[in-house]
N, C-alpha and C. Protein backbone atom coordinates (compact mmCIF):
# COMPACT_ATOMS: atom_id res chain seq x y z
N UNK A 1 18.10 25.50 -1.30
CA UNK A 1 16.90 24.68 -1.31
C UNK A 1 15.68 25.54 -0.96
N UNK A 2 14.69 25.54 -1.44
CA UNK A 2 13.31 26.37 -1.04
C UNK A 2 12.75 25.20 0.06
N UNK A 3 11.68 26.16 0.42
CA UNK A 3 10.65 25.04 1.84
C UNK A 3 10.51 24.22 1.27
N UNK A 4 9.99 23.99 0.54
CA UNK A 4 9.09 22.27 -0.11
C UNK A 4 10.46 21.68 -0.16
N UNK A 5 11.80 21.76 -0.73
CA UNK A 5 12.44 20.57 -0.87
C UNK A 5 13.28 20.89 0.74
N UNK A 6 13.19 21.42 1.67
CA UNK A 6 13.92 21.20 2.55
C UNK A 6 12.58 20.48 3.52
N UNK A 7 11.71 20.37 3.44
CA UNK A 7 10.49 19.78 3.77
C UNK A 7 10.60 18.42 3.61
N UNK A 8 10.93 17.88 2.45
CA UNK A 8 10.58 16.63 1.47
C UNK A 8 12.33 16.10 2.33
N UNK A 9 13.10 16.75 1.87
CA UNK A 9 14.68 16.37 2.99
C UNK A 9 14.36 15.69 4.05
N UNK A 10 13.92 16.61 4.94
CA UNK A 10 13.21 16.21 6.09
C UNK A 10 12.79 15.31 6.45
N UNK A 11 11.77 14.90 5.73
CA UNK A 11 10.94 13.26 6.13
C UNK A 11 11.96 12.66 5.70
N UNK A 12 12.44 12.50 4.39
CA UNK A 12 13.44 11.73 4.09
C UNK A 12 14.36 11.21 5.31
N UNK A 13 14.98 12.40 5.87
CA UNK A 13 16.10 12.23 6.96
C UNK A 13 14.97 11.51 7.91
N UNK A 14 14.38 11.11 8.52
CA UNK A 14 13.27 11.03 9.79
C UNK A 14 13.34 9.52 8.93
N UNK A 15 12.90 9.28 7.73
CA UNK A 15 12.75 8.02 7.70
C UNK A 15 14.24 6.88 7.77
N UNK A 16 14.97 7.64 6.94
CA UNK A 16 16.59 7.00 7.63
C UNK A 16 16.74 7.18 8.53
N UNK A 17 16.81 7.54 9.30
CA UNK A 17 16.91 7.57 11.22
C UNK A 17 15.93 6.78 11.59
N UNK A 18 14.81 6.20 11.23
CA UNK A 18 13.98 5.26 11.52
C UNK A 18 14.12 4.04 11.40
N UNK A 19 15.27 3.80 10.31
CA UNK A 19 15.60 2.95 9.30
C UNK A 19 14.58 1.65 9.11
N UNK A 20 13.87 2.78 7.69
CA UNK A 20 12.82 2.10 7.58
C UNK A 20 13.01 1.31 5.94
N UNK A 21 12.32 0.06 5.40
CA UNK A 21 12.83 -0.39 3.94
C UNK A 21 12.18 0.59 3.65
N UNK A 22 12.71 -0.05 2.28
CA UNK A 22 12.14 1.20 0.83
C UNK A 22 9.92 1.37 1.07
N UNK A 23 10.13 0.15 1.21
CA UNK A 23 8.32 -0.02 0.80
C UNK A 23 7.80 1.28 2.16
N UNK A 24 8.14 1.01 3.48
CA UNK A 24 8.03 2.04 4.30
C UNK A 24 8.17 3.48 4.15
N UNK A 25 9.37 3.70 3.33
CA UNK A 25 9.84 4.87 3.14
C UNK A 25 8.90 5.78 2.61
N UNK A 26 7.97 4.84 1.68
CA UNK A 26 7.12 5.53 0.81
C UNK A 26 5.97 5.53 1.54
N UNK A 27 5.35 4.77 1.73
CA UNK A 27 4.41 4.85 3.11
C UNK A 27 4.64 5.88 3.91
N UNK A 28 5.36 6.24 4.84
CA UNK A 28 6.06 7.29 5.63
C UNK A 28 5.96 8.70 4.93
N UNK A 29 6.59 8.67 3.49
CA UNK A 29 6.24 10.02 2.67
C UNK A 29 4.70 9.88 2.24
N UNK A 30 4.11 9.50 2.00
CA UNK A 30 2.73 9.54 1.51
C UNK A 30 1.97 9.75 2.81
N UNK A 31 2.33 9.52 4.25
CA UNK A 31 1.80 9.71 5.41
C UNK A 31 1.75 11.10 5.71
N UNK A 32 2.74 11.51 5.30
CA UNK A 32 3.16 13.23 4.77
C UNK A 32 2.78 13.94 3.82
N UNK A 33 1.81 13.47 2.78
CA UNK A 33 1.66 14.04 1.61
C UNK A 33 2.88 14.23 0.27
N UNK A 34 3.57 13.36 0.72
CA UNK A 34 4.58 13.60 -0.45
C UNK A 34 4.62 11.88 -1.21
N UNK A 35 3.99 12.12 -2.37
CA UNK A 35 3.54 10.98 -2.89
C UNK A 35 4.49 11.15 -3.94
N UNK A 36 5.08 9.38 -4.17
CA UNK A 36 6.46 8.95 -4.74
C UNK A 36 6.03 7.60 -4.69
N UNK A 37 6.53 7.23 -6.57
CA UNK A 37 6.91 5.62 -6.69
C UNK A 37 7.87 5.33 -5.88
N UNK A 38 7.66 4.02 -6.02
CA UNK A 38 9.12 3.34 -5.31
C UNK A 38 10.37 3.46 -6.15
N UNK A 39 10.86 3.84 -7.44
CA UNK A 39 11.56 4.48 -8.68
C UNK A 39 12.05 5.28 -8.01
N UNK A 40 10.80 6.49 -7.72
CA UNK A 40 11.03 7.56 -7.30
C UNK A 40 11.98 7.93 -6.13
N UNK A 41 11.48 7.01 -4.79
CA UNK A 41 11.97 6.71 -3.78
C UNK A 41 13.57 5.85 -3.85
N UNK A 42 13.45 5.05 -4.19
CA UNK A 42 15.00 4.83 -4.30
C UNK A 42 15.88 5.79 -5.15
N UNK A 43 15.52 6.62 -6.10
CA UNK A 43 16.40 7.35 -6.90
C UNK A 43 16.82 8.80 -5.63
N UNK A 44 15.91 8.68 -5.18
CA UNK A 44 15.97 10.21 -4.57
C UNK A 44 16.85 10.09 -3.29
N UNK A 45 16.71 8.77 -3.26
CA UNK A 45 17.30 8.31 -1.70
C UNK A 45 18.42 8.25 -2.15
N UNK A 46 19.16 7.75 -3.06
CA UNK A 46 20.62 7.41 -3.69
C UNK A 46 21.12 8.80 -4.62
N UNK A 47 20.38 9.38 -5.24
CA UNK A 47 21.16 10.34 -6.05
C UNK A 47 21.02 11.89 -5.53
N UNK A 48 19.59 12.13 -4.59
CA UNK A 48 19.41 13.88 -4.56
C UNK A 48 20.04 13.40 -3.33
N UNK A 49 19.49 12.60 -2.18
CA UNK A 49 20.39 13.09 -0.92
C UNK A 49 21.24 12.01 -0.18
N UNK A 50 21.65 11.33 -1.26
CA UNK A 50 23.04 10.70 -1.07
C UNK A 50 23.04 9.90 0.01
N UNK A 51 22.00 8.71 0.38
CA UNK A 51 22.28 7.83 1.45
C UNK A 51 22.77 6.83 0.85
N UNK A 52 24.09 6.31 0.24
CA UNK A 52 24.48 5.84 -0.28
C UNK A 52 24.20 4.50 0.21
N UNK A 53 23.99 3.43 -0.44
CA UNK A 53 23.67 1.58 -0.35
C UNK A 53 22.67 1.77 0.51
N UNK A 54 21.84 2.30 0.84
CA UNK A 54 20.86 2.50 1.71
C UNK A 54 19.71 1.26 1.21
N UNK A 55 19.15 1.64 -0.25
CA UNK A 55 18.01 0.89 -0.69
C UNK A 55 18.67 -0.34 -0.74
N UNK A 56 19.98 -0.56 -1.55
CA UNK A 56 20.10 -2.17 -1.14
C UNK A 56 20.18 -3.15 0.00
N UNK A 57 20.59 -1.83 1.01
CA UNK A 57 20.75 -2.38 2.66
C UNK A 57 19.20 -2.47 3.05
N UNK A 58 18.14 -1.94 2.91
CA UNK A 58 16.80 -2.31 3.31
C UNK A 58 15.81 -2.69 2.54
N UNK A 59 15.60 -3.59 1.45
CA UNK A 59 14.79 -3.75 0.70
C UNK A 59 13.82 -4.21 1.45
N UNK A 60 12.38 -4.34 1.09
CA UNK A 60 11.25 -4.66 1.64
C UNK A 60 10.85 -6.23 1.89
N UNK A 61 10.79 -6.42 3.11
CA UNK A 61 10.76 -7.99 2.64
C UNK A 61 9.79 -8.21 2.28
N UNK A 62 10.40 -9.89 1.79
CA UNK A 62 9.26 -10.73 0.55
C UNK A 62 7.43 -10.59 1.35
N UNK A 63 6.66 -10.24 0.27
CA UNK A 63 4.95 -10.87 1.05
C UNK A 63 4.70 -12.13 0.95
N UNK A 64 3.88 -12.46 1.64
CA UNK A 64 3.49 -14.03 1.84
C UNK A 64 1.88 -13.84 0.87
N UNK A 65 2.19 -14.58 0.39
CA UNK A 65 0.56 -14.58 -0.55
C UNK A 65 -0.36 -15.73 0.21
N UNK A 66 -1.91 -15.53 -0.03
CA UNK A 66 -2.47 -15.82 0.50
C UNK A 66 -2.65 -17.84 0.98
N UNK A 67 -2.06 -18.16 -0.21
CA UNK A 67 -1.34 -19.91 -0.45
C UNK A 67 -0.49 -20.07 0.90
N UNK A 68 0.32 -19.45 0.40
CA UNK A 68 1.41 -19.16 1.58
C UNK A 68 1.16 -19.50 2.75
N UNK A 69 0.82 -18.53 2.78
CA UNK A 69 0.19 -17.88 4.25
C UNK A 69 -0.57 -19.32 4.96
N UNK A 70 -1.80 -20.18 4.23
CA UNK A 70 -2.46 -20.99 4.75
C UNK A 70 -2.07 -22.47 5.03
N UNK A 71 -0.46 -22.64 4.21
CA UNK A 71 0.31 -23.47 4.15
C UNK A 71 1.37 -23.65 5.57
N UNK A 72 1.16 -22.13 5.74
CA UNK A 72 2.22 -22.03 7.08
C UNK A 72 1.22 -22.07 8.57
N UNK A 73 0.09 -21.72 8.46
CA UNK A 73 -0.79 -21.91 9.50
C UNK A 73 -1.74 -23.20 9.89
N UNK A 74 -1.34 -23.69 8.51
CA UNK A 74 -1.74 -25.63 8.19
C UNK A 74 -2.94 -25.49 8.20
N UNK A 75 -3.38 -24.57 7.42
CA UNK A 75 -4.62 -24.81 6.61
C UNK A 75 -5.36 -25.18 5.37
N UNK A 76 -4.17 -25.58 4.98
CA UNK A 76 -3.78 -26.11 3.35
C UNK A 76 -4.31 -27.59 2.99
């Protein structure tokens, strides 16, 4: 592995030990300068360094849209 991909490993590993969802994960790398779709991010997480069921074990939870949101605070 050269620096940059034992670099990019790195956060990777830091964010599984954080166990953070996918949507974080990328957040977390982009906090780092290593900018990645979420494609990107789950492929890399499952095929280059093998955290196997990882993305299906943390998907991002659902957002509340702004309806939502005013429905649950009874402002609707």
């Amino acid at each position: 592995m050269t620096p940059a991909q034992r670099y990019v490993a790195s956060r990777y590993e830091e964010a599984v030990d954080a166990d953070l969802d996918i949507d974080e994960v990328r957040r977390y790398l982009l906090e780092h300068g290593i900018v990645r779709t979420p494609g990107q991010v789950a492929y890399e997480l499952q095929q280059v360094y093998e955290f196997h069921q990882y993305v299906e074990m943390h998907q991002p939870k659902p957002r509340m849209d702004a309806r939502a949101f005013d429905r649950a605070v009874g402002h609707a």
